[in-house]
PDB file of N, CA and C in Angstrom:
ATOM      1  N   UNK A   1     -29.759 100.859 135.055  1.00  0.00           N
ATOM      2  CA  UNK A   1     -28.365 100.706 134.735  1.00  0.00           C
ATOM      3  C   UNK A   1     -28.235  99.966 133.417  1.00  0.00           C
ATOM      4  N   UNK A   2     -27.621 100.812 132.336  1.00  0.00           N
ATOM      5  CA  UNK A   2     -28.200 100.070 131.108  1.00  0.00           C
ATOM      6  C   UNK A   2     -26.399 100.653 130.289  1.00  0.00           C
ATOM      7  N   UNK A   3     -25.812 100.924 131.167  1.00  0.00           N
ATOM      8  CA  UNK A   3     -24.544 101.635 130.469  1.00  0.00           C
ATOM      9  C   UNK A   3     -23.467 100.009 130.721  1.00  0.00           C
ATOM     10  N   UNK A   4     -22.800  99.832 129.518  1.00  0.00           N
ATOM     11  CA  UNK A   4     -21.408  98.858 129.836  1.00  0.00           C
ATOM     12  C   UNK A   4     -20.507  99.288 130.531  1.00  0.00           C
ATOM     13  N   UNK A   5     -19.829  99.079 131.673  1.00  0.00           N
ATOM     14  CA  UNK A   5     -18.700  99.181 132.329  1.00  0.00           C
ATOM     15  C   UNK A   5     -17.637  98.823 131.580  1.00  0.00           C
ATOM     16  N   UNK A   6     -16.514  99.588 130.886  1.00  0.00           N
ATOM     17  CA  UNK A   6     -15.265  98.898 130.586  1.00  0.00           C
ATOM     18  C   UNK A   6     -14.128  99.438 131.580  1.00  0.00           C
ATOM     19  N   UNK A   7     -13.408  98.106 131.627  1.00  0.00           N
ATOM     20  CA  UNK A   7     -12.603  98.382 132.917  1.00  0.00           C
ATOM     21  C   UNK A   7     -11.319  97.930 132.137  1.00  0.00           C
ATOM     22  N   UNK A   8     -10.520  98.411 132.186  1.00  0.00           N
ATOM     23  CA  UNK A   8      -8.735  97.779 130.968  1.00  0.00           C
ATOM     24  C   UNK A   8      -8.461  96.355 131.603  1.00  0.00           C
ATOM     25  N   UNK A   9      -7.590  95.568 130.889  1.00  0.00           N
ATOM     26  CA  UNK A   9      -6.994  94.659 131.390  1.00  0.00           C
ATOM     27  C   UNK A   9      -6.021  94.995 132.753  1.00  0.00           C
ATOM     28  N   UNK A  10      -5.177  96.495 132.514  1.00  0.00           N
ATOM     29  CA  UNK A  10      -4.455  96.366 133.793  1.00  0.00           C
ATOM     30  C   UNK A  10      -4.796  97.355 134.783  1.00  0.00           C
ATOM     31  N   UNK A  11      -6.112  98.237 134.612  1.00  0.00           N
ATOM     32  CA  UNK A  11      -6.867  98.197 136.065  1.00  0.00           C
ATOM     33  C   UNK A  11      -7.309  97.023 136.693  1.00  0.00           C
ATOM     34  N   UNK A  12      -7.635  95.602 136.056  1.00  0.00           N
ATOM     35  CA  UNK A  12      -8.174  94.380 136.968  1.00  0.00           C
ATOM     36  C   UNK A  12      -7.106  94.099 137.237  1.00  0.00           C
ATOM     37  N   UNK A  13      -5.659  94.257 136.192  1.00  0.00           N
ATOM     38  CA  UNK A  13      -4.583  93.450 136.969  1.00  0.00           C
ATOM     39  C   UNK A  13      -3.812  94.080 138.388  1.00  0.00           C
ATOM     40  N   UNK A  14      -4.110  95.174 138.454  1.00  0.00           N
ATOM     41  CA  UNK A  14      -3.926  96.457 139.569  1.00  0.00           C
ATOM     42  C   UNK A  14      -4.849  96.140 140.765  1.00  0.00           C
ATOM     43  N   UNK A  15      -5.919  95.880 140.553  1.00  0.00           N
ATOM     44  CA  UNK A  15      -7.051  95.482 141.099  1.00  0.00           C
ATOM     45  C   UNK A  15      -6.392  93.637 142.041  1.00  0.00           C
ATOM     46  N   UNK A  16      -6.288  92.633 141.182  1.00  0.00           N
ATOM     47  CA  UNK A  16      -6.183  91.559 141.734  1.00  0.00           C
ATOM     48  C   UNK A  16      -4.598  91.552 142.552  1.00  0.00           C
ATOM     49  N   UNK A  17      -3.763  92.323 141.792  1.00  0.00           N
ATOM     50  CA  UNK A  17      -2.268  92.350 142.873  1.00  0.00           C
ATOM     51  C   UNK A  17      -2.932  93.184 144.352  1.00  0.00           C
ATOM     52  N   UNK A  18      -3.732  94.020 144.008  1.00  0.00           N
ATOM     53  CA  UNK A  18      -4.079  94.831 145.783  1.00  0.00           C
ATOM     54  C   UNK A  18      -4.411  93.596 146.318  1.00  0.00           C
ATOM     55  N   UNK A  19      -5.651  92.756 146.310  1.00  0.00           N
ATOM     56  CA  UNK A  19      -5.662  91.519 146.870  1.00  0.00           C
ATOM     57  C   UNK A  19      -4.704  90.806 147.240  1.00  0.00           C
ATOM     58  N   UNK A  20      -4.214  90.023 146.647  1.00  0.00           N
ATOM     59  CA  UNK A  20      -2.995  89.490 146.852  1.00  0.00           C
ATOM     60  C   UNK A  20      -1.856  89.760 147.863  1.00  0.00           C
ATOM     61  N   UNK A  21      -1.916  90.730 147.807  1.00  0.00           N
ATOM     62  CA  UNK A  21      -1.086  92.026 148.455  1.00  0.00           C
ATOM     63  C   UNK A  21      -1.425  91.625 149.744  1.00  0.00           C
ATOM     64  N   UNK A  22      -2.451  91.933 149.916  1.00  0.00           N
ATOM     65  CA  UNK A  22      -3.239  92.360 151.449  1.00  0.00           C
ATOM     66  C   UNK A  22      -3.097  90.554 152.031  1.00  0.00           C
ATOM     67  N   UNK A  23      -3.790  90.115 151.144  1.00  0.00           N
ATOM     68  CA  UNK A  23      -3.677  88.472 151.814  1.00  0.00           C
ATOM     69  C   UNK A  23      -2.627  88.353 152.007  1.00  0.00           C
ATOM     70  N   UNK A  24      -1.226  88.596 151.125  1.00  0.00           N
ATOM     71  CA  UNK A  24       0.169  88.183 151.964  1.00  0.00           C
ATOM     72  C   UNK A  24       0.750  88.516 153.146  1.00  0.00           C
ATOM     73  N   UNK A  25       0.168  90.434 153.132  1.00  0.00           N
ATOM     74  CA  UNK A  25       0.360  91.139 154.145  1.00  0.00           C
ATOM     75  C   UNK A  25      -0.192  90.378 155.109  1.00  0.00           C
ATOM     76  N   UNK A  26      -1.366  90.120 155.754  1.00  0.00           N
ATOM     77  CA  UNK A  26      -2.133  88.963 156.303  1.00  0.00           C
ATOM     78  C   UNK A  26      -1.891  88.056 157.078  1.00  0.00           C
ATOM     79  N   UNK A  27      -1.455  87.012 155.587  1.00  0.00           N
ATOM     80  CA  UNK A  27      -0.794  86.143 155.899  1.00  0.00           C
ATOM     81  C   UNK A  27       0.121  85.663 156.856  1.00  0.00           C
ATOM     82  N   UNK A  28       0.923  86.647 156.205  1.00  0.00           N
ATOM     83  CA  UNK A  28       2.461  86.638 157.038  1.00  0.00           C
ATOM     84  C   UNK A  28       2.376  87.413 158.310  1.00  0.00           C
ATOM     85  N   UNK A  29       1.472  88.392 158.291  1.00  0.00           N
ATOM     86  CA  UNK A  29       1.101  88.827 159.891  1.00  0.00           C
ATOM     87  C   UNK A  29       0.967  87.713 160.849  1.00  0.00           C
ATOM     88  N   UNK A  30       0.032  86.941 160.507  1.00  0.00           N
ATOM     89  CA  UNK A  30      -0.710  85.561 161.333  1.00  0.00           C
ATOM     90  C   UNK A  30       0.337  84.728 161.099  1.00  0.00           C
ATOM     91  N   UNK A  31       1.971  84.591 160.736  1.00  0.00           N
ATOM     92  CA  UNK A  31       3.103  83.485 160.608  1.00  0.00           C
ATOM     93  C   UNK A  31       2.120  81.959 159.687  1.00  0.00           C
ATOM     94  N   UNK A  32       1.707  82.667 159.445  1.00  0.00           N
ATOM     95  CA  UNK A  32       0.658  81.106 158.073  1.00  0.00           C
ATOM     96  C   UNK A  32       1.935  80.897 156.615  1.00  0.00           C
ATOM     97  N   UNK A  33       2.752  79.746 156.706  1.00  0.00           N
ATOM     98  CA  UNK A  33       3.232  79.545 155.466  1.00  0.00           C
ATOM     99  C   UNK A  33       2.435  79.646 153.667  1.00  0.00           C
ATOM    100  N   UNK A  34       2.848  79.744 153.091  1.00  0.00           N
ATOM    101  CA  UNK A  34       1.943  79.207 151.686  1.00  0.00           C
ATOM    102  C   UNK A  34       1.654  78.450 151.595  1.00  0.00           C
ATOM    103  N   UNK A  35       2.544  77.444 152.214  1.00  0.00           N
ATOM    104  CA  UNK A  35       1.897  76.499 152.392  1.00  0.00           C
ATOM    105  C   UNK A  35       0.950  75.258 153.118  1.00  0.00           C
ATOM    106  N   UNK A  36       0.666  75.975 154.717  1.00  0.00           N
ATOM    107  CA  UNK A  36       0.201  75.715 155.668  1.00  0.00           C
ATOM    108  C   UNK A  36      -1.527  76.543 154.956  1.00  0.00           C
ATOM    109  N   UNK A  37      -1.429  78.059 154.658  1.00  0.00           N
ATOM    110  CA  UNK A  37      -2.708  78.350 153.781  1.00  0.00           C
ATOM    111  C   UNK A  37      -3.047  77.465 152.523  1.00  0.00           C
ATOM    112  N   UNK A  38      -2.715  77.087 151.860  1.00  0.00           N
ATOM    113  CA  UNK A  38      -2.618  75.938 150.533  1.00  0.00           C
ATOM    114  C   UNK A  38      -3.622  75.212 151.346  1.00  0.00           C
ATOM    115  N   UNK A  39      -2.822  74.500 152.254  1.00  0.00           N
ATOM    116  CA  UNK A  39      -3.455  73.172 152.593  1.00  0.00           C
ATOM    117  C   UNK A  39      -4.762  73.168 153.142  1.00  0.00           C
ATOM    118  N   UNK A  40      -4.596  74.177 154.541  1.00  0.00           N
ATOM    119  CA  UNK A  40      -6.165  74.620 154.653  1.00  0.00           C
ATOM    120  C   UNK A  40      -7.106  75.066 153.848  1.00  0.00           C
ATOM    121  N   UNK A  41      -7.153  75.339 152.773  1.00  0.00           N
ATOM    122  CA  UNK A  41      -8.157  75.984 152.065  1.00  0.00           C
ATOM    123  C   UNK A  41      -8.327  74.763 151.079  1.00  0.00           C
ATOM    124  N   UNK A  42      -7.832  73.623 151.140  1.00  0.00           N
ATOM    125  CA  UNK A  42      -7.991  72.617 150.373  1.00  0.00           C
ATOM    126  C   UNK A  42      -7.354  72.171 148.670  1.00  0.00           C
ATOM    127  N   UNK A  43      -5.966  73.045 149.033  1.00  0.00           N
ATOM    128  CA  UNK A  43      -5.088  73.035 147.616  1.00  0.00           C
ATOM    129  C   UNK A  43      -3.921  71.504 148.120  1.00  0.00           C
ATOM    130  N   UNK A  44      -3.547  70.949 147.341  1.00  0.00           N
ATOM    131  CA  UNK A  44      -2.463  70.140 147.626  1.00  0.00           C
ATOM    132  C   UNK A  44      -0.813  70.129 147.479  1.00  0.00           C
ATOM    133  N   UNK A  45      -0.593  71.906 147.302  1.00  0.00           N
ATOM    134  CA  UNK A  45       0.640  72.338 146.987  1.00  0.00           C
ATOM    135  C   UNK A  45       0.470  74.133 146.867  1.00  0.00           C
ATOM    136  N   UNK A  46       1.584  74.223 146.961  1.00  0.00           N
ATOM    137  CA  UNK A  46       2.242  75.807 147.207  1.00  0.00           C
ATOM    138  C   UNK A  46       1.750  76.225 145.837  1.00  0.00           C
ATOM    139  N   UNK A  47       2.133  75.629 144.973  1.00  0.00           N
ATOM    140  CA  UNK A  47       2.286  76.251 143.746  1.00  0.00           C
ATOM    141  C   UNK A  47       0.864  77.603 143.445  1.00  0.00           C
ATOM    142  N   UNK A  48      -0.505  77.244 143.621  1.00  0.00           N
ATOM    143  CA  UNK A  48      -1.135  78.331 143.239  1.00  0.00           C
ATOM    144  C   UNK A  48      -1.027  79.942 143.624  1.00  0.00           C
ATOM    145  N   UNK A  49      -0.880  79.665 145.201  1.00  0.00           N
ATOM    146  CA  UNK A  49      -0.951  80.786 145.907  1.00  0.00           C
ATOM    147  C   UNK A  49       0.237  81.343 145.908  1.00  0.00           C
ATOM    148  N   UNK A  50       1.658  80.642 145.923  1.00  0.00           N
ATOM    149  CA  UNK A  50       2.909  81.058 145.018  1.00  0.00           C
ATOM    150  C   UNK A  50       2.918  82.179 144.242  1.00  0.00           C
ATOM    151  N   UNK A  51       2.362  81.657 142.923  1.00  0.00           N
ATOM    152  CA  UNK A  51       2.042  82.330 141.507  1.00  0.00           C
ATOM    153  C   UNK A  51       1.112  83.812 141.793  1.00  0.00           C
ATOM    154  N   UNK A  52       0.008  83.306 142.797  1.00  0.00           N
ATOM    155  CA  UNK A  52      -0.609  84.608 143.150  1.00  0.00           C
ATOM    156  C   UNK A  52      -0.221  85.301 143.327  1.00  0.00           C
ATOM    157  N   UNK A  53       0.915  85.379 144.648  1.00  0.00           N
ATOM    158  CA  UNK A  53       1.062  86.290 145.336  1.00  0.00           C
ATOM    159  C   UNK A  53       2.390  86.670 144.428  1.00  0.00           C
ATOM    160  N   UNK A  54       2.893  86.165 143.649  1.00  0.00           N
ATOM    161  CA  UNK A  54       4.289  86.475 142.755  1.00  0.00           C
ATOM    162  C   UNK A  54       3.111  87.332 141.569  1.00  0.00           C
ATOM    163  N   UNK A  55       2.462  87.624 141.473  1.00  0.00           N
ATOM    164  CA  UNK A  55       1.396  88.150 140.355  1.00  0.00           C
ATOM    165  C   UNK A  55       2.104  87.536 138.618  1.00  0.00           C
ATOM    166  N   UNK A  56       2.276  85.596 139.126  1.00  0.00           N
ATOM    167  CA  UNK A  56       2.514  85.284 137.426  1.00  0.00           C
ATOM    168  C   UNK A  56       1.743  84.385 137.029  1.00  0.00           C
ATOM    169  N   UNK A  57       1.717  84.505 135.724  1.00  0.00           N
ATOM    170  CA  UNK A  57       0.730  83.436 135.139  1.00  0.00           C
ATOM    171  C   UNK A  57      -0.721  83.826 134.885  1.00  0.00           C
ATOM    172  N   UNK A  58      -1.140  85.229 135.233  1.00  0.00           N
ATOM    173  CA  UNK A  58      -2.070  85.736 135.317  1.00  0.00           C
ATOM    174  C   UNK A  58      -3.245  85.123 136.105  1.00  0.00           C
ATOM    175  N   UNK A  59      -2.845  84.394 137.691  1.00  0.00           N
ATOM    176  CA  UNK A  59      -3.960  84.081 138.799  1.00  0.00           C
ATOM    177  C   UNK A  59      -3.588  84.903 139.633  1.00  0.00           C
ATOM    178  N   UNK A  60      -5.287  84.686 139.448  1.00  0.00           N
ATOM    179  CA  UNK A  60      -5.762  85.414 140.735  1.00  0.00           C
ATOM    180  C   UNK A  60      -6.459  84.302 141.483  1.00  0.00           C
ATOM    181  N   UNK A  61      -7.101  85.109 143.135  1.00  0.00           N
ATOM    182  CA  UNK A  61      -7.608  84.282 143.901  1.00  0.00           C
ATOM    183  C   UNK A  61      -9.324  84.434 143.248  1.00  0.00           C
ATOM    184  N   UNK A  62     -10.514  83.515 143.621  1.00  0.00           N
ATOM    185  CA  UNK A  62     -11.893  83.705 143.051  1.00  0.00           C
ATOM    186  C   UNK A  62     -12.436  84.091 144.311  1.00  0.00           C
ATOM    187  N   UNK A  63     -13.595  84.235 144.020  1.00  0.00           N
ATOM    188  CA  UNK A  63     -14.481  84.521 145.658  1.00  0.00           C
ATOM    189  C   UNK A  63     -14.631  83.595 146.074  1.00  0.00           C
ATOM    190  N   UNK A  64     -14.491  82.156 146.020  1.00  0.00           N
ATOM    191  CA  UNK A  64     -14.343  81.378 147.108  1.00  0.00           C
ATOM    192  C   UNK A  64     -13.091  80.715 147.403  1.00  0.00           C
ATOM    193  N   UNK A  65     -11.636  81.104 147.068  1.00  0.00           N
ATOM    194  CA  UNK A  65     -10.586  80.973 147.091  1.00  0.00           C
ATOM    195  C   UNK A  65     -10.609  81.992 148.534  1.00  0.00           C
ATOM    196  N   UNK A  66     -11.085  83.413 148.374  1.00  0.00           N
ATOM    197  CA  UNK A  66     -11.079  84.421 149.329  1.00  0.00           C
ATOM    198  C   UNK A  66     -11.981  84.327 150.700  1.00  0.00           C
ATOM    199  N   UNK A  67     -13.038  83.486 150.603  1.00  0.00           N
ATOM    200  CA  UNK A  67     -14.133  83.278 151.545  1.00  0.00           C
ATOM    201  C   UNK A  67     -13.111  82.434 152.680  1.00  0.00           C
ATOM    202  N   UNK A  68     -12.838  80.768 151.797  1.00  0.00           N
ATOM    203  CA  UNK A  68     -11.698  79.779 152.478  1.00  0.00           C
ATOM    204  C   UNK A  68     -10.512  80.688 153.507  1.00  0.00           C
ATOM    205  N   UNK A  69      -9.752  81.613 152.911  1.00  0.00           N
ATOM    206  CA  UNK A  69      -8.311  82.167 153.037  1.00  0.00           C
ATOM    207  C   UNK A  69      -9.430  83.050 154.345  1.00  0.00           C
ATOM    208  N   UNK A  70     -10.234  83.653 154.371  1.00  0.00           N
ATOM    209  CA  UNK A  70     -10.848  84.771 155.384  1.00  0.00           C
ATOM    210  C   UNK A  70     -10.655  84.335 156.363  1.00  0.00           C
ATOM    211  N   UNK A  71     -11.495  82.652 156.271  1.00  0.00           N
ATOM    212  CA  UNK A  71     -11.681  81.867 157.621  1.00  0.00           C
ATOM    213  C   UNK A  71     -10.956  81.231 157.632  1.00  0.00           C
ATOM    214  N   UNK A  72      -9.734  80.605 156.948  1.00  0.00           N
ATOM    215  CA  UNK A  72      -8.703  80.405 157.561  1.00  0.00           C
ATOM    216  C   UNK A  72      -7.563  80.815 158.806  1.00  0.00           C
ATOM    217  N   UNK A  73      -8.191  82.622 157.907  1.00  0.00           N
ATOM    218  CA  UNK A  73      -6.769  83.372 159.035  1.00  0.00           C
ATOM    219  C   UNK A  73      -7.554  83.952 159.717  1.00  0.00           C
ATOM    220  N   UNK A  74      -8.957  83.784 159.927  1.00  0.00           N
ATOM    221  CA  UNK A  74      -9.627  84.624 160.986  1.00  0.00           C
ATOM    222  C   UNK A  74      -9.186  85.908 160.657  1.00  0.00           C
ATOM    223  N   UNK A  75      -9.871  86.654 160.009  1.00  0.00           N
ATOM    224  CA  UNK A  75     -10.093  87.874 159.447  1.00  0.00           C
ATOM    225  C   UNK A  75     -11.824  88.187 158.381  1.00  0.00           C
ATOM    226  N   UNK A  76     -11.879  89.557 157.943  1.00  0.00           N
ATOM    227  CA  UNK A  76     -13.256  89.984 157.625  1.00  0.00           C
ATOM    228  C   UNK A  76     -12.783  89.581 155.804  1.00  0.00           C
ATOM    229  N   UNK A  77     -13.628  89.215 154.965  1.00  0.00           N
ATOM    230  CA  UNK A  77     -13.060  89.219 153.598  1.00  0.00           C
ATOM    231  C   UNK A  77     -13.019  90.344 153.600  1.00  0.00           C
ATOM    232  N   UNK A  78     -13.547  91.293 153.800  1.00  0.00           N
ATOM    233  CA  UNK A  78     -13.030  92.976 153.296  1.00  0.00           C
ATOM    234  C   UNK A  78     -11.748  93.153 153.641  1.00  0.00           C
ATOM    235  N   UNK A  79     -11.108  93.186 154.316  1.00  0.00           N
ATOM    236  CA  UNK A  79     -10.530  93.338 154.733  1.00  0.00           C
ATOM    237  C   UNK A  79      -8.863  93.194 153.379  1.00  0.00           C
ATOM    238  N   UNK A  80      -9.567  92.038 152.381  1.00  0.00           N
ATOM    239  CA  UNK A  80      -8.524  91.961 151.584  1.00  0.00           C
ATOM    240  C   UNK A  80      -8.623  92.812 150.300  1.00  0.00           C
ATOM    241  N   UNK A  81     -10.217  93.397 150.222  1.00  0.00           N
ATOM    242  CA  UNK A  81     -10.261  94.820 149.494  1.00  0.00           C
ATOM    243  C   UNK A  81      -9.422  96.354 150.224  1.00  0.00           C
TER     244      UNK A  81
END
């Protein structure tokens, strides 16, 4: 494998709202506030996961933002692909 992958800026940004997406979907399945998830995953306010799931500011969640949020809500991380 010796070829560069280019991927656009708004296939990743297409890419990180599906996430997002799914974790809210999720989320809000399991009645978990933003801020009841915030806290468990070890944030000290709404504000990140806010912004996420509003897709502003350009955050996203990382892979261990997503590992935390899995076992939080008791679910598979795939699950948010």
């Amino acid at each position: 494998m010796s070829e560069y992958v280019d991927i656009s800026q708004k296939k990743l940004n297409k890419f990180y709202k599906k996430i997002a997406d799914n974790v809210k979907k999720i989320r809000k399945e399991k009645g978990v506030t933003q801020l009841d998830l915030a806290l468990t995953i070890g944030h000290k306010s709404v504000s990140t996961i806010g912004k996420i799931e509003a897709n502003l500011e350009n955050k996203h969640y990382n892979i261990e933002q997503l590992y935390k949020i899995s076992k939080a809500l008791d679910v598979d991380i795939k699950d948010f692909f």
